[in-house]
C-alpha atoms as a PDB file:
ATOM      1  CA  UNK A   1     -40.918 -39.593 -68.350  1.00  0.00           C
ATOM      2  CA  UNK A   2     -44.242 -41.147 -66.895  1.00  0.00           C
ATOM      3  CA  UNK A   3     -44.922 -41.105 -63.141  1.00  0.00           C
ATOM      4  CA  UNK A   4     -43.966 -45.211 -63.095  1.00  0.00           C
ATOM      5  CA  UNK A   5     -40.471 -43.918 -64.480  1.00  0.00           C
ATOM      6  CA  UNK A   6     -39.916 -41.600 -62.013  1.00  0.00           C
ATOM      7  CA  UNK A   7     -40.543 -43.783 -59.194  1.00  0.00           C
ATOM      8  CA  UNK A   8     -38.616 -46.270 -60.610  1.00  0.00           C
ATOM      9  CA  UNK A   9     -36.123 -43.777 -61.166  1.00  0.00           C
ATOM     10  CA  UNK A  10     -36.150 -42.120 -57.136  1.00  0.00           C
ATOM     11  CA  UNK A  11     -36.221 -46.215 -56.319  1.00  0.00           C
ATOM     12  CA  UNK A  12     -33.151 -47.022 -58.103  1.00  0.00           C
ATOM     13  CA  UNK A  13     -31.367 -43.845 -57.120  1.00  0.00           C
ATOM     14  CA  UNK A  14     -32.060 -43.597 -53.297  1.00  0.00           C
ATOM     15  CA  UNK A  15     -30.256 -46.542 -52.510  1.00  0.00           C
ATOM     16  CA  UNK A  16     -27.209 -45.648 -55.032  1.00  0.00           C
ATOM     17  CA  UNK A  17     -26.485 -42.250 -53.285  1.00  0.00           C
ATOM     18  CA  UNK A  18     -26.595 -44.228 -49.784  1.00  0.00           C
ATOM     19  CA  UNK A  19     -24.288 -46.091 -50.927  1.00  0.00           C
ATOM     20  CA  UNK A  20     -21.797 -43.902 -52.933  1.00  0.00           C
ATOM     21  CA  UNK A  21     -21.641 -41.521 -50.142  1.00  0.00           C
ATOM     22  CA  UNK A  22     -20.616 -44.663 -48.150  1.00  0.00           C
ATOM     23  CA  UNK A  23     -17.988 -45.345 -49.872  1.00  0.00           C
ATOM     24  CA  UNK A  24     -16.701 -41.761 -50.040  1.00  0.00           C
ATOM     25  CA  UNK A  25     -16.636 -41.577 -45.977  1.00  0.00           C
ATOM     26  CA  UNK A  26     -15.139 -45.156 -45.742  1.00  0.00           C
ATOM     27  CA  UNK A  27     -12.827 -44.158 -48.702  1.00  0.00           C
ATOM     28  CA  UNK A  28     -11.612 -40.577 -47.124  1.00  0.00           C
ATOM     29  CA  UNK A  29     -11.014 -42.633 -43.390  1.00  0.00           C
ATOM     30  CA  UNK A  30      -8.872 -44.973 -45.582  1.00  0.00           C
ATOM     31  CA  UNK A  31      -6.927 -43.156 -47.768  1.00  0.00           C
ATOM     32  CA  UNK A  32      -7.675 -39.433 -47.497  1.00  0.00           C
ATOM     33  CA  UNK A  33      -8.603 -36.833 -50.085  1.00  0.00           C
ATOM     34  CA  UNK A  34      -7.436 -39.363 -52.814  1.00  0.00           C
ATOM     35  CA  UNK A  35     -10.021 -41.720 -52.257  1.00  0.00           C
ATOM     36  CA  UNK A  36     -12.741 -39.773 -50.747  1.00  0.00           C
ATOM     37  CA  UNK A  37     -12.684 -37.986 -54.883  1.00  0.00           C
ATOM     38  CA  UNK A  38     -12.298 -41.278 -56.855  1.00  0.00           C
ATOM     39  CA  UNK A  39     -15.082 -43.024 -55.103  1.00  0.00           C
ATOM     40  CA  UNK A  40     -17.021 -39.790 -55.550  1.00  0.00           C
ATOM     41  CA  UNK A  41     -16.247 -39.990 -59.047  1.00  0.00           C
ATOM     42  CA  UNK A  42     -17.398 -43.046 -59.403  1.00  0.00           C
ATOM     43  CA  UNK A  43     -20.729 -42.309 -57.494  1.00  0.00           C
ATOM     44  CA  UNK A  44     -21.270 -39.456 -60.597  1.00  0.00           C
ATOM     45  CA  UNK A  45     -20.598 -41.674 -63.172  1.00  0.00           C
ATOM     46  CA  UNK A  46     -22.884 -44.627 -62.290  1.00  0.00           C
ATOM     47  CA  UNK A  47     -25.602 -42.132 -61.459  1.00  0.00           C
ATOM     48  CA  UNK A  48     -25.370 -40.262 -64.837  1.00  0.00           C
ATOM     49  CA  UNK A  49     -24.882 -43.538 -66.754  1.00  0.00           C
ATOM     50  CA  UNK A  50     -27.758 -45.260 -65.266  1.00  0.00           C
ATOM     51  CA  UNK A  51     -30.138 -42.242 -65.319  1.00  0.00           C
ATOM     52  CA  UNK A  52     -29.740 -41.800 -68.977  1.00  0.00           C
ATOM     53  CA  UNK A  53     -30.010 -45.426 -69.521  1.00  0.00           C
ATOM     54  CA  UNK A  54     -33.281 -45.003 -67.667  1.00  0.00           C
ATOM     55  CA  UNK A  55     -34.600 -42.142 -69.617  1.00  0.00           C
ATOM     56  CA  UNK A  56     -33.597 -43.105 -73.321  1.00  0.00           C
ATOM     57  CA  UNK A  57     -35.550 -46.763 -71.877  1.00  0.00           C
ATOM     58  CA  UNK A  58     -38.725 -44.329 -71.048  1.00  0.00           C
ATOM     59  CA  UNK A  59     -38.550 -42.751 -74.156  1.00  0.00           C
ATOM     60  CA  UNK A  60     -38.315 -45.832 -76.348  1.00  0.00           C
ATOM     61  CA  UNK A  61     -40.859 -47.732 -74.603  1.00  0.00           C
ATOM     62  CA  UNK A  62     -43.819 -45.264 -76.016  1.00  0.00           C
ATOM     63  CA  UNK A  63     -42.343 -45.591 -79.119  1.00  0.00           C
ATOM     64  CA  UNK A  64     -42.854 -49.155 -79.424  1.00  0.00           C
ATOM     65  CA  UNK A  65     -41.884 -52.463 -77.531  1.00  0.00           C
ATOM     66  CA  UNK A  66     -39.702 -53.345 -79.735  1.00  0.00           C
ATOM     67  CA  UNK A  67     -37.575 -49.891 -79.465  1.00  0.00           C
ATOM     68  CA  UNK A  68     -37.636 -50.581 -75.698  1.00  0.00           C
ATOM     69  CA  UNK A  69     -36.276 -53.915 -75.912  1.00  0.00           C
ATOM     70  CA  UNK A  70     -33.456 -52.614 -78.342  1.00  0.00           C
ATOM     71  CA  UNK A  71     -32.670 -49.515 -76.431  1.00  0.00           C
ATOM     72  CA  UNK A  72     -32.689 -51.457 -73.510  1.00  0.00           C
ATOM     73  CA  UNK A  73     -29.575 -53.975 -74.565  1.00  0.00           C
ATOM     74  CA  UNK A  74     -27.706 -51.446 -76.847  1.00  0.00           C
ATOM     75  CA  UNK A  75     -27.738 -48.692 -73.946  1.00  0.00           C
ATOM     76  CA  UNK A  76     -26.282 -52.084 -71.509  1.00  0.00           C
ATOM     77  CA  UNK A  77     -23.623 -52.840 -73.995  1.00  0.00           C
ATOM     78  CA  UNK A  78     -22.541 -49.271 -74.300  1.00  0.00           C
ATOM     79  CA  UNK A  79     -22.570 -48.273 -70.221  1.00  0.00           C
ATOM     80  CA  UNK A  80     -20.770 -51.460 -69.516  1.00  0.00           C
ATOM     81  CA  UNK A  81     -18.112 -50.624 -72.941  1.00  0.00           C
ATOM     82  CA  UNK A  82     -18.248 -46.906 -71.217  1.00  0.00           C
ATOM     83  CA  UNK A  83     -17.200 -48.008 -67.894  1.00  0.00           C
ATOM     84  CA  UNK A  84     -14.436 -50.896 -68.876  1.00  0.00           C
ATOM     85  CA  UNK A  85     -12.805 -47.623 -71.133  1.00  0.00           C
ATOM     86  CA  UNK A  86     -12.820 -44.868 -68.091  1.00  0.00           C
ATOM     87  CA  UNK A  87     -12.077 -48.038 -65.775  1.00  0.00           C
ATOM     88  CA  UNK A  88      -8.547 -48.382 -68.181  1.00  0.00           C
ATOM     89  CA  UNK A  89      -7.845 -44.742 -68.926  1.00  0.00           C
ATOM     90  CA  UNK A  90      -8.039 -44.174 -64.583  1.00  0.00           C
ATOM     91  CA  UNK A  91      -5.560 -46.591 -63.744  1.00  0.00           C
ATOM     92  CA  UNK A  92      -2.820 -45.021 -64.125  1.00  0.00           C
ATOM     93  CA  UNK A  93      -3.792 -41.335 -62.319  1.00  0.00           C
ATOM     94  CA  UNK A  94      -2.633 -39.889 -59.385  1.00  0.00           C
ATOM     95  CA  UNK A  95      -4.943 -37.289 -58.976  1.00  0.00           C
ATOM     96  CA  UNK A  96      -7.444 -39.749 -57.357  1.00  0.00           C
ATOM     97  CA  UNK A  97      -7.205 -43.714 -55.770  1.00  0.00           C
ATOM     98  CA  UNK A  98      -8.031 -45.650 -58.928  1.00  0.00           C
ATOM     99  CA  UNK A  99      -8.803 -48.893 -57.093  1.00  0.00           C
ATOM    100  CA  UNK A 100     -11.475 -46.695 -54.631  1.00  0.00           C
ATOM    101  CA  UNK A 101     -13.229 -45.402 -58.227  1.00  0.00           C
ATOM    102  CA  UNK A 102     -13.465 -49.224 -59.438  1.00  0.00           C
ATOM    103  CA  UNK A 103     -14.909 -50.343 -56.082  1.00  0.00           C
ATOM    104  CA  UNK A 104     -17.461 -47.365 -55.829  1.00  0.00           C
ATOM    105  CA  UNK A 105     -18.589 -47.938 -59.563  1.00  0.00           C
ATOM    106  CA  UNK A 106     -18.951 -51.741 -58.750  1.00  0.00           C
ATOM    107  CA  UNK A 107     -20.166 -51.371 -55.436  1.00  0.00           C
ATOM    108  CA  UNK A 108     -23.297 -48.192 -56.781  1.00  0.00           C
ATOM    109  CA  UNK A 109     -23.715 -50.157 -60.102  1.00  0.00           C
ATOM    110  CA  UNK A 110     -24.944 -53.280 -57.709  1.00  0.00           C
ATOM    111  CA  UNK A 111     -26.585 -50.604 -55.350  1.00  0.00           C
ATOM    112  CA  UNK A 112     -28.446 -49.294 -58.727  1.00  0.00           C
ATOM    113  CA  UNK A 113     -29.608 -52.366 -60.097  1.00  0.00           C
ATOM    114  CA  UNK A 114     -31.223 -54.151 -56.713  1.00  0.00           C
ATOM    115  CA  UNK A 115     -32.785 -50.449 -56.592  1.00  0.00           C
ATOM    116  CA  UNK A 116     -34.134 -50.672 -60.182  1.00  0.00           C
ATOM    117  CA  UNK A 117     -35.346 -54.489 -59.211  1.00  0.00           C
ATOM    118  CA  UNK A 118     -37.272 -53.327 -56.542  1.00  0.00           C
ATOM    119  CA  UNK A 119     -38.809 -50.328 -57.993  1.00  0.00           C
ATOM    120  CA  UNK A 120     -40.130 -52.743 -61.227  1.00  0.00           C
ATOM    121  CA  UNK A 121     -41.553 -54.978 -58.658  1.00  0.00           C
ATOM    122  CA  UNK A 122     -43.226 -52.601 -56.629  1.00  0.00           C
ATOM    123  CA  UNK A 123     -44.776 -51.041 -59.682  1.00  0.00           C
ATOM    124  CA  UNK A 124     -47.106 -54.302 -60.231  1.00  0.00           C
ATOM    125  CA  UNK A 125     -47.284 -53.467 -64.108  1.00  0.00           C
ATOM    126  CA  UNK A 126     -48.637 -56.163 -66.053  1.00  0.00           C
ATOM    127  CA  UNK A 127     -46.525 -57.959 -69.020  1.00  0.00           C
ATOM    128  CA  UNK A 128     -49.748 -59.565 -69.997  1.00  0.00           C
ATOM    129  CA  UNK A 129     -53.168 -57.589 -71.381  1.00  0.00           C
ATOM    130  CA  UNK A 130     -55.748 -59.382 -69.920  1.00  0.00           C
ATOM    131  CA  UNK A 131     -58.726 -59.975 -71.973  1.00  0.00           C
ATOM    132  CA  UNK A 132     -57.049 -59.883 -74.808  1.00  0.00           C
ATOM    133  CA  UNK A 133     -58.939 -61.899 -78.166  1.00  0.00           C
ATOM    134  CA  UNK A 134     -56.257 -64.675 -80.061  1.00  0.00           C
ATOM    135  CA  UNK A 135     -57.450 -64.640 -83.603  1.00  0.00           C
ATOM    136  CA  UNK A 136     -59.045 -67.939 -84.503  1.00  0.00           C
ATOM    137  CA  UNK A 137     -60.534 -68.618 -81.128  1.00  0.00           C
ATOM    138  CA  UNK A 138     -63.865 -67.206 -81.244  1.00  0.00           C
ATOM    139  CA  UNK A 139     -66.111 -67.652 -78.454  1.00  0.00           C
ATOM    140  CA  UNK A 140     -67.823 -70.153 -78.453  1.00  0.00           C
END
């Protein structure tokens, strides 16, 4: 990963961890043990989800832009596939509040995202080369 990565990584994670450990005090005064490990749960899952998301991203962008951009909506489509099939297979279990997992992965996933927002913007990169030559438009 490149040093931009990172801090958009540390940016995007910060806030997430605030957050999910928010929700696993708020969850264990509500409803105990039960709650306290699904919203936990769901803390580790958005954080390993995203992070990988983040790193295959790194990785394809030196490959090319066009890798980036690819890896970029296939890794979406498979976290958000991911999450809808754990979200299904957990409703039913007892071992942990089901409904406290859903609202931690919703709640970090938001958390993750603003976090990820603000580290791109803080990074100033440009999405344009400046001085760049068009062919055909010699100067002049």
């Amino acid at each position: 990963m490149q040093a931009n990565d990172v801090r958009v990584l540390k940016g995007a994670a910060v806030p997430t961890l605030i957050v999910g450990l928010v929700a696993v005090v708020v969850a264990a005064v509500a409803t105990g043990a039960q709650g306290a490990l699904g919203a936990g749960i769901g803390l580790v899952l958005v954080a390993a989800f995203f992070t990988v998301g983040l790193v295959v991203v790194s990785w394809a962008g030196r490959v090319s832009p066009m890798a980036m951009m690819t890896a970029a909506v296939v890794g979406y489509v498979v976290k958000i596939l991911a999450v809808m099939a754990l979200m299904f297979a957990f409703d039913g279990v007892t071992a942990f509040d089901s409904r406290l997992f859903a609202l931690s992965v919703i709640c970090c996933t938001l958390a993750w995202t603003a976090g990820e927002m603000r580290g791109f913007m803080k990074l100033k990169m440009l999405y344009v080369e400046p001085e760049t030559k068009v062919p055909g438009q010699g100067r002049g």
